[in-house]
C-alpha atoms as a PDB file:
ATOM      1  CA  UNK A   1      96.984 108.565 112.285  1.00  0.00           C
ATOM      2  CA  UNK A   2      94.619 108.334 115.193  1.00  0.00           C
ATOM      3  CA  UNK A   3      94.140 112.334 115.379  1.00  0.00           C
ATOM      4  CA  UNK A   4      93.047 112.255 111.854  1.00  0.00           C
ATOM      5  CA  UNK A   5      90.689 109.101 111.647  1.00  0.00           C
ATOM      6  CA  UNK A   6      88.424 110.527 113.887  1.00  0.00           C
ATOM      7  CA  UNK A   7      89.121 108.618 117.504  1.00  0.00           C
ATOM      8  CA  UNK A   8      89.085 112.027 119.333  1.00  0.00           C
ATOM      9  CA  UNK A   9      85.379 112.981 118.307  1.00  0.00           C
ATOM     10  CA  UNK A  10      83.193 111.790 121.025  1.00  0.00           C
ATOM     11  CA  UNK A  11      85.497 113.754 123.371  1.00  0.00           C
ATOM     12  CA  UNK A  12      84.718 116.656 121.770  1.00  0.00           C
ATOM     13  CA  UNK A  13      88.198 117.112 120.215  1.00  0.00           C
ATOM     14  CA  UNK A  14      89.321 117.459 116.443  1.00  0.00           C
ATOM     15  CA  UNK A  15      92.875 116.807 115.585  1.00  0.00           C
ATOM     16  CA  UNK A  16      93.642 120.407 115.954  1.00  0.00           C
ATOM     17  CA  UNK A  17      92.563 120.737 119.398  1.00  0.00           C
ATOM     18  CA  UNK A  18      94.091 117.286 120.184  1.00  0.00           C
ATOM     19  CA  UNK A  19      97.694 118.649 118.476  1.00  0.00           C
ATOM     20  CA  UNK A  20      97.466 121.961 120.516  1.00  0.00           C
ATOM     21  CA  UNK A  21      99.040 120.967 123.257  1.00  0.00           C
ATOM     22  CA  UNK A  22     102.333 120.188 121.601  1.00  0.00           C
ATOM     23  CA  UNK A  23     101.870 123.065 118.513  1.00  0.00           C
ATOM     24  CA  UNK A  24     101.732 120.320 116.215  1.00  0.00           C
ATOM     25  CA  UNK A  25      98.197 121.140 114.465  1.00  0.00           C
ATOM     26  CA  UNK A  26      99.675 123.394 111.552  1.00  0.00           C
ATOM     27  CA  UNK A  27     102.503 120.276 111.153  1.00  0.00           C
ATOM     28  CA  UNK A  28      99.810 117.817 111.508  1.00  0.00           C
ATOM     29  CA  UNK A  29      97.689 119.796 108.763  1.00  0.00           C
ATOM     30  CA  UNK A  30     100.189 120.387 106.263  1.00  0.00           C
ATOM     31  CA  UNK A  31     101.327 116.719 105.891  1.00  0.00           C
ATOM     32  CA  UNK A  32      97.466 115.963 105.644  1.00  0.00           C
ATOM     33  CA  UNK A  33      97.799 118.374 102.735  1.00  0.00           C
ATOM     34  CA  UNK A  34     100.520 116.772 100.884  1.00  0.00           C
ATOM     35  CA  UNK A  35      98.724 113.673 101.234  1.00  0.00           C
ATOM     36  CA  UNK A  36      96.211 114.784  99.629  1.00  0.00           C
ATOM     37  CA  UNK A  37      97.876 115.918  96.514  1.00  0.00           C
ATOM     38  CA  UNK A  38      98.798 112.529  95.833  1.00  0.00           C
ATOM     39  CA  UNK A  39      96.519 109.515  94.754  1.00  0.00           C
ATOM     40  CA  UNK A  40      94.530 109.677  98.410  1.00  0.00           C
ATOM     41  CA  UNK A  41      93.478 112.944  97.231  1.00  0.00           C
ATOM     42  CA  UNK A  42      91.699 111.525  94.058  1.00  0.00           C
ATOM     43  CA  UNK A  43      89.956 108.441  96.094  1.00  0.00           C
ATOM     44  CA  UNK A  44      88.587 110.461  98.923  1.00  0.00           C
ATOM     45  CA  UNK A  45      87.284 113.085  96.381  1.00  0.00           C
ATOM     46  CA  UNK A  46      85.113 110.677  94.541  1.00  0.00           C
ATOM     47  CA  UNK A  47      83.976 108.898  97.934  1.00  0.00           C
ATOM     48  CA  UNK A  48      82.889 112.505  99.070  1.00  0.00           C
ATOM     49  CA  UNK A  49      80.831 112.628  95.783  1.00  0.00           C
ATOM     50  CA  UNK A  50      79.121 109.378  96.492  1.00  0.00           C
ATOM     51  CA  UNK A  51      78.051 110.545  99.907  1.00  0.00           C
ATOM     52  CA  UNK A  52      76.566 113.897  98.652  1.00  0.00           C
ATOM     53  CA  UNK A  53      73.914 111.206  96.739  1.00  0.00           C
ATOM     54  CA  UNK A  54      71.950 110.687  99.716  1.00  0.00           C
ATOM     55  CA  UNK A  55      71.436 113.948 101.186  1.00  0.00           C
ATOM     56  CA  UNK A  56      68.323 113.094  99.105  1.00  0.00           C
ATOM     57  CA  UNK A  57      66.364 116.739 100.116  1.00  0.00           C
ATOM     58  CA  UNK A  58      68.371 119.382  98.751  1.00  0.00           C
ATOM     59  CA  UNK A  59      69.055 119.381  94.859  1.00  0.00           C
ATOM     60  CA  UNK A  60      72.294 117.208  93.984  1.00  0.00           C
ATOM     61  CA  UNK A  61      74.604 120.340  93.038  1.00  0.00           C
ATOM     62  CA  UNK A  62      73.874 121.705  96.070  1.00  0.00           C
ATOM     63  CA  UNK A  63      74.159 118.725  97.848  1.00  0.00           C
ATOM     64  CA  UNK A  64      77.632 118.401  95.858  1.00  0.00           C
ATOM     65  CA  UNK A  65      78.944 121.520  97.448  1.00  0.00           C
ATOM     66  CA  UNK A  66      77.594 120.793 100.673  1.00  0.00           C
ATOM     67  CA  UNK A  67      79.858 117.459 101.148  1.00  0.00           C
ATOM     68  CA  UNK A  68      82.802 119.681  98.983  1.00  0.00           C
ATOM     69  CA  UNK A  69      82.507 122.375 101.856  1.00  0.00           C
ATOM     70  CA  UNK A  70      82.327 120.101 104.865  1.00  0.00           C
ATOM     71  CA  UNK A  71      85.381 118.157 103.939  1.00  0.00           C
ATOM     72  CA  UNK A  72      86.975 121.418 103.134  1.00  0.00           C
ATOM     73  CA  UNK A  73      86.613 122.117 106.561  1.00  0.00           C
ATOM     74  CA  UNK A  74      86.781 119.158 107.957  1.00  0.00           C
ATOM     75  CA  UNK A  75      90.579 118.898 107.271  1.00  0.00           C
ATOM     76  CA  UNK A  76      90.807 122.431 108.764  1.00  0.00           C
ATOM     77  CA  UNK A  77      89.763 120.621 111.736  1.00  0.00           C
ATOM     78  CA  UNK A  78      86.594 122.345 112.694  1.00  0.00           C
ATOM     79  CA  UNK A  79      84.173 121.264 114.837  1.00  0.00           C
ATOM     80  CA  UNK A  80      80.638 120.138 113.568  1.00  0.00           C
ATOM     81  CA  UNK A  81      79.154 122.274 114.984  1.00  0.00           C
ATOM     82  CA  UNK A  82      81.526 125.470 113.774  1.00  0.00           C
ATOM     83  CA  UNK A  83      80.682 123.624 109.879  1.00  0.00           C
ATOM     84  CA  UNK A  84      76.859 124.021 111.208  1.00  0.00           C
ATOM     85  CA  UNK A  85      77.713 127.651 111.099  1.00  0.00           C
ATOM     86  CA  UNK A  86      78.890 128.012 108.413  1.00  0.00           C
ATOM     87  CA  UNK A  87      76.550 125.797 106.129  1.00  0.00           C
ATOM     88  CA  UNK A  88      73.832 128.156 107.144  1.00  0.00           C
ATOM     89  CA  UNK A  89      75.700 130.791 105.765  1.00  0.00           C
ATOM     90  CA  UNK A  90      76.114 129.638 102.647  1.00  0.00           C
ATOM     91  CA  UNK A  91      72.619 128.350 102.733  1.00  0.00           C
ATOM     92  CA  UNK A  92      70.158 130.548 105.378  1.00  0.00           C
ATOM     93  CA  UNK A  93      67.232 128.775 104.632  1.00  0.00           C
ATOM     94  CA  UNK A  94      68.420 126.122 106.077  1.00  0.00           C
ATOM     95  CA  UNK A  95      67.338 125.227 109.679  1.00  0.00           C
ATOM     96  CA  UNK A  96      70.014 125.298 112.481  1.00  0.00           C
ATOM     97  CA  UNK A  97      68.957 121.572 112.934  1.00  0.00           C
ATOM     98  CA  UNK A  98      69.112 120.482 109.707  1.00  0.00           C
ATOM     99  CA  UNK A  99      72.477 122.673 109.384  1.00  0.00           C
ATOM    100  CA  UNK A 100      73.849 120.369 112.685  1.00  0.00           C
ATOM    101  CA  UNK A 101      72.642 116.871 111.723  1.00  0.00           C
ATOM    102  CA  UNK A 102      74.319 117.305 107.863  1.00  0.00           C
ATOM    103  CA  UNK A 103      77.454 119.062 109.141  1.00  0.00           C
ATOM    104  CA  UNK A 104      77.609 116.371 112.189  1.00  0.00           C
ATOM    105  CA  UNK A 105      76.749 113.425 109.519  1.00  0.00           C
ATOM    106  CA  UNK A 106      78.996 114.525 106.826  1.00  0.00           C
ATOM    107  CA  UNK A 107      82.030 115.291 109.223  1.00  0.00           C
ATOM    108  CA  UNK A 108      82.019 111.669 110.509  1.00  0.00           C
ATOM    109  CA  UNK A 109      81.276 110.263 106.587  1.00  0.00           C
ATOM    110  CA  UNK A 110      84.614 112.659 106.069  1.00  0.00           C
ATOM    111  CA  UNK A 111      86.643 110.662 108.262  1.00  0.00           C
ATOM    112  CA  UNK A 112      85.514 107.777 107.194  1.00  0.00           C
ATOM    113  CA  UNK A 113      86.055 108.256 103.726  1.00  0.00           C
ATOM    114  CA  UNK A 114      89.714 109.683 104.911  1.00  0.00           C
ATOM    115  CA  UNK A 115      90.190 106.026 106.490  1.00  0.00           C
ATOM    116  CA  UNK A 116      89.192 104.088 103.654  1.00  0.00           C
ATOM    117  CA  UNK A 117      90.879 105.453 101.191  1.00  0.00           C
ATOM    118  CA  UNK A 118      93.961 105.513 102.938  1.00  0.00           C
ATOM    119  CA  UNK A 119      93.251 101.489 103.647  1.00  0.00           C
ATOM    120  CA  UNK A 120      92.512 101.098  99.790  1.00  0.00           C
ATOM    121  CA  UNK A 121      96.198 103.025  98.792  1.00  0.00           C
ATOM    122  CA  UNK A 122      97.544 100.708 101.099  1.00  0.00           C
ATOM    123  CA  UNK A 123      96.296  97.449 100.173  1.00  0.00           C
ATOM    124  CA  UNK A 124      94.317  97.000 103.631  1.00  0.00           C
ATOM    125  CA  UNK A 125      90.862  95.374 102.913  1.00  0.00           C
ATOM    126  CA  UNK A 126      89.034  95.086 106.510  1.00  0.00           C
ATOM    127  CA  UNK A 127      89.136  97.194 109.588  1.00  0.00           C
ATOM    128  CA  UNK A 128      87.357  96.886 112.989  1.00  0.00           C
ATOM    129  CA  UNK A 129      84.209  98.755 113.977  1.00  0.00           C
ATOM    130  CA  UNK A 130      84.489 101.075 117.003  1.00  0.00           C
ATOM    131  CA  UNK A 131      81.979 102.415 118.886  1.00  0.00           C
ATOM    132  CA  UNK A 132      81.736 104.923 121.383  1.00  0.00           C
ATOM    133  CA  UNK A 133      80.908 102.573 123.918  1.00  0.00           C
ATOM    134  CA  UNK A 134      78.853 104.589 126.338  1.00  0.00           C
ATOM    135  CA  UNK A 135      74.736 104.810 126.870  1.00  0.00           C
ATOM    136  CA  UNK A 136      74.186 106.753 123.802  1.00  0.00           C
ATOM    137  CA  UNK A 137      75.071 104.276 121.464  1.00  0.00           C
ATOM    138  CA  UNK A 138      71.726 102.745 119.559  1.00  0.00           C
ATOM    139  CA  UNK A 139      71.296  98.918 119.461  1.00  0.00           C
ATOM    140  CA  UNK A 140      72.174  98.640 115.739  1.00  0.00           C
ATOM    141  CA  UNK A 141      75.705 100.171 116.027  1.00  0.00           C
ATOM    142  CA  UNK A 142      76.352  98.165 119.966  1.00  0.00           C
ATOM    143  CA  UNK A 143      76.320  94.535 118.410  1.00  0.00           C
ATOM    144  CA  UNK A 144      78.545  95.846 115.828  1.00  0.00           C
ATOM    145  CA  UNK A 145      81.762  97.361 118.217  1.00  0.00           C
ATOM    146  CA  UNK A 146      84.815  95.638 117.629  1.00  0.00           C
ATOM    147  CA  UNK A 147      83.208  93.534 114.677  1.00  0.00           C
ATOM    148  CA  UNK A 148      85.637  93.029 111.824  1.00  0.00           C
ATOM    149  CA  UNK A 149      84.235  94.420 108.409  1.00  0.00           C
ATOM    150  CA  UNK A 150      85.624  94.068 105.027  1.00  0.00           C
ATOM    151  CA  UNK A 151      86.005  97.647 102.876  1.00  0.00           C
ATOM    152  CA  UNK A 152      83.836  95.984 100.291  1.00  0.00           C
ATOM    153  CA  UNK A 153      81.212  94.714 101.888  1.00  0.00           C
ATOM    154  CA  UNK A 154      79.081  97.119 104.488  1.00  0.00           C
ATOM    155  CA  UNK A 155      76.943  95.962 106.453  1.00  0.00           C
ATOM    156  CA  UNK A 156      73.462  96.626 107.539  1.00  0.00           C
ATOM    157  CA  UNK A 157      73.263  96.982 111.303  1.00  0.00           C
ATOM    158  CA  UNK A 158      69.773  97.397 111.467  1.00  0.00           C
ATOM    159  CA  UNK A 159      69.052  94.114 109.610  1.00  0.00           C
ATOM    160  CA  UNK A 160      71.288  92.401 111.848  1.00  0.00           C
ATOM    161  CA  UNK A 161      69.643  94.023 115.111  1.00  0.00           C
ATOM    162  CA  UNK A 162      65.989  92.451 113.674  1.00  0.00           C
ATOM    163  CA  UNK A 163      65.043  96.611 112.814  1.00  0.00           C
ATOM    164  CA  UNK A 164      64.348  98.438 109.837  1.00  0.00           C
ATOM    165  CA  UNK A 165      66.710  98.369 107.212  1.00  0.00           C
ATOM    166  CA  UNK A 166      67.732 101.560 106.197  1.00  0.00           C
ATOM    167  CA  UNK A 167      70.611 100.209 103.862  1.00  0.00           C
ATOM    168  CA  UNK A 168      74.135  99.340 104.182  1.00  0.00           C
ATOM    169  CA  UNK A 169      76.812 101.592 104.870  1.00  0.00           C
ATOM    170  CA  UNK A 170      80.255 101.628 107.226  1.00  0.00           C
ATOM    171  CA  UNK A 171      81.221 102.717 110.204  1.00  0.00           C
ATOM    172  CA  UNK A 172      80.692 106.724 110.926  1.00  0.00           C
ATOM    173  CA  UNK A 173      78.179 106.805 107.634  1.00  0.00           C
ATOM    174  CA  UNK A 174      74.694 107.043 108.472  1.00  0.00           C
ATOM    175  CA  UNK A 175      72.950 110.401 110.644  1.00  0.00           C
ATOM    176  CA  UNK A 176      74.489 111.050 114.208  1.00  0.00           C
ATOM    177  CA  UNK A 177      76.933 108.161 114.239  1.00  0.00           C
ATOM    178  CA  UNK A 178      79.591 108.807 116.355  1.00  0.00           C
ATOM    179  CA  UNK A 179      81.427 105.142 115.442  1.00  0.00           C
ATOM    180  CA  UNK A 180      84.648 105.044 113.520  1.00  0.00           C
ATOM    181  CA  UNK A 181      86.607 102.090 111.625  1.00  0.00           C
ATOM    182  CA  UNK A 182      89.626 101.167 112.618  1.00  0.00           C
ATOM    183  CA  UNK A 183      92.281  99.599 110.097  1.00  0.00           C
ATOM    184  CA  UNK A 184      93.141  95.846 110.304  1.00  0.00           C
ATOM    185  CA  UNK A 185      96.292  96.245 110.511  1.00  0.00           C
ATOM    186  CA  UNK A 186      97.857  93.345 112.474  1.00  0.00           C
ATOM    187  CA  UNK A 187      96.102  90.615 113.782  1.00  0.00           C
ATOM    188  CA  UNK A 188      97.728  90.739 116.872  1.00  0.00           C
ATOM    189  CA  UNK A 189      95.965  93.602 117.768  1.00  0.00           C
ATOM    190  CA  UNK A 190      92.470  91.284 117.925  1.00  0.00           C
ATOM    191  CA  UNK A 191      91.402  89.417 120.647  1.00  0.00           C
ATOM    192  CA  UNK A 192      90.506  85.979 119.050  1.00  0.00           C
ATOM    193  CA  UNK A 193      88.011  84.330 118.923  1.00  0.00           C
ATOM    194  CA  UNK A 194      86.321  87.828 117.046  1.00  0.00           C
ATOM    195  CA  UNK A 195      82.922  87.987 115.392  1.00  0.00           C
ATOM    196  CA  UNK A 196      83.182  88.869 111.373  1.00  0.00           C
ATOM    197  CA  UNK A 197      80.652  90.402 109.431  1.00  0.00           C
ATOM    198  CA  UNK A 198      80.699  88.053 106.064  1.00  0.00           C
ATOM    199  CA  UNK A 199      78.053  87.528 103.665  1.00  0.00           C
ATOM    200  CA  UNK A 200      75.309  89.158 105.656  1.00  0.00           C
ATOM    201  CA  UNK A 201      75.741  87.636 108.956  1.00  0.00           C
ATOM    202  CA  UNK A 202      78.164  87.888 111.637  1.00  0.00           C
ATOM    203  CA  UNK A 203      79.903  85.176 112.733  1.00  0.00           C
ATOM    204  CA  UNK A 204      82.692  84.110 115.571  1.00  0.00           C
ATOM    205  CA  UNK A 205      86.073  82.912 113.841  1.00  0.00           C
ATOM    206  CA  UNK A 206      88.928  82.157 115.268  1.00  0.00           C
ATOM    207  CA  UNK A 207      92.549  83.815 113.953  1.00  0.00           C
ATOM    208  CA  UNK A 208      93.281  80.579 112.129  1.00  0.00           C
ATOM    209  CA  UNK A 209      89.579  80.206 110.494  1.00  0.00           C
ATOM    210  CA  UNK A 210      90.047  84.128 109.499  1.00  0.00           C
ATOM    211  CA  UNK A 211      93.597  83.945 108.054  1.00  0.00           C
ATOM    212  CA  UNK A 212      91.593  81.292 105.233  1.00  0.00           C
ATOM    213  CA  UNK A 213      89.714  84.989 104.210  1.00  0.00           C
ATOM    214  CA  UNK A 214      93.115  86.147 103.267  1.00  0.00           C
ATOM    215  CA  UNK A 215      93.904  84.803 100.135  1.00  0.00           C
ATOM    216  CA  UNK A 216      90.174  86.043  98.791  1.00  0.00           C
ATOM    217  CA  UNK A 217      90.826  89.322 100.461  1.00  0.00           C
ATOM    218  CA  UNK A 218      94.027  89.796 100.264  1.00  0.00           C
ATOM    219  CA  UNK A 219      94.979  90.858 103.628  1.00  0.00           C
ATOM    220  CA  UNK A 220      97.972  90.906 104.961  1.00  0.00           C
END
């Protein structure tokens, strides 16, 4: 689970790489595979359509294939930067910067998309935003580490930081972000008292006050 929800990234490692050291990247792939022949397979697809919608400077079939291509490859395990390649390509007037920041942004948005739709098969409505935690991380995305998010409501970091809202959007989807969500899966796993993005705001709940979100949300 972790090598293909994207917590190897700001190492510089894809799942592949990651699984070389014990031969496990064709196993690793192939279940990937079957998963995706089954119901994931249809929720990630049309998730990968709604991203293509705002690469707003390239026409929409082309932006279509672009997001198409990149997850293609994505589950391949490349690299961004190998998809960067390759995007320009398929499309040489593109510029290798422009090539990097969509393959880089789209490969994240991938994983992302990979995460939540394997939270929304499973019934799993909120997972926990991870950053990279080091000196590259911008303002926005550092008051949002370790915040709890629900699937159906993303936030706006930049609001919430007092800067200029460029939308809403979750973990890993917005240019050059190297964060990731990770699945609610136990509370256990949280340090409480934890702050909760909800309606707009975050806010510092304890376990008890957030276990009253779970009949609405329907976690479990």
């Amino acid at each position: 689970m972790k090598m293909v929800t994207h917590l190897f990234t700001d190492a510089g490692r894809t799942w592949r790489q990651a699984a070389k050291v014990n031969s496990r990247g064709s196993l690793i792939y192939k279940a990937l595979m079957e998963e995706m022949n089954g119901p994931l397979g249809g929720i990630m697809a049309a998730q990968i359509q709604r991203n293509a919608q705002y690469i707003k400077d390239v026409p929409a079939d082309i932006a279509r294939q672009m997001t198409e291509h990149i997850m293609s490859q994505s589950m391949q395990g490349l690299r961004h930067t190998d998809i960067a390649k390759n995007l320009q390509q398929l499309f040489p007037h593109m510029t290798d910067v422009k090539a990097n920041l969509i393959a880089r942004t789209e490969t994240a948005k991938t994983a992302t998309a990979l995460t939540q739709s394997r939270c929304e098969l499973h019934g799993i409505p909120w997972y926990r935003w991870r950053t990279s935690e080091d000196s590259r991380v911008r303002d926005s995305h550092r008051i949002m580490d370790k915040v709890l998010v629900a699937w159906d409501d993303p936030p706006s970091p930049e609001e919430l930081s007092k800067e200029k809202d460029v939308g809403h959007y979750h973990a890993g989807c917005i240019w050059n972000c190297r964060c990731y969500a990770e699945p609610l899966i136990d509370l256990d796993f949280i340090q409480w008292p934890c702050q909760v993005y909800l309606n707009g705001s975050l806010r510092k709940m304890s376990r008890k006050q957030f276990e009253h979100l779970m009949p609405i949300r329907n976690v479990g």
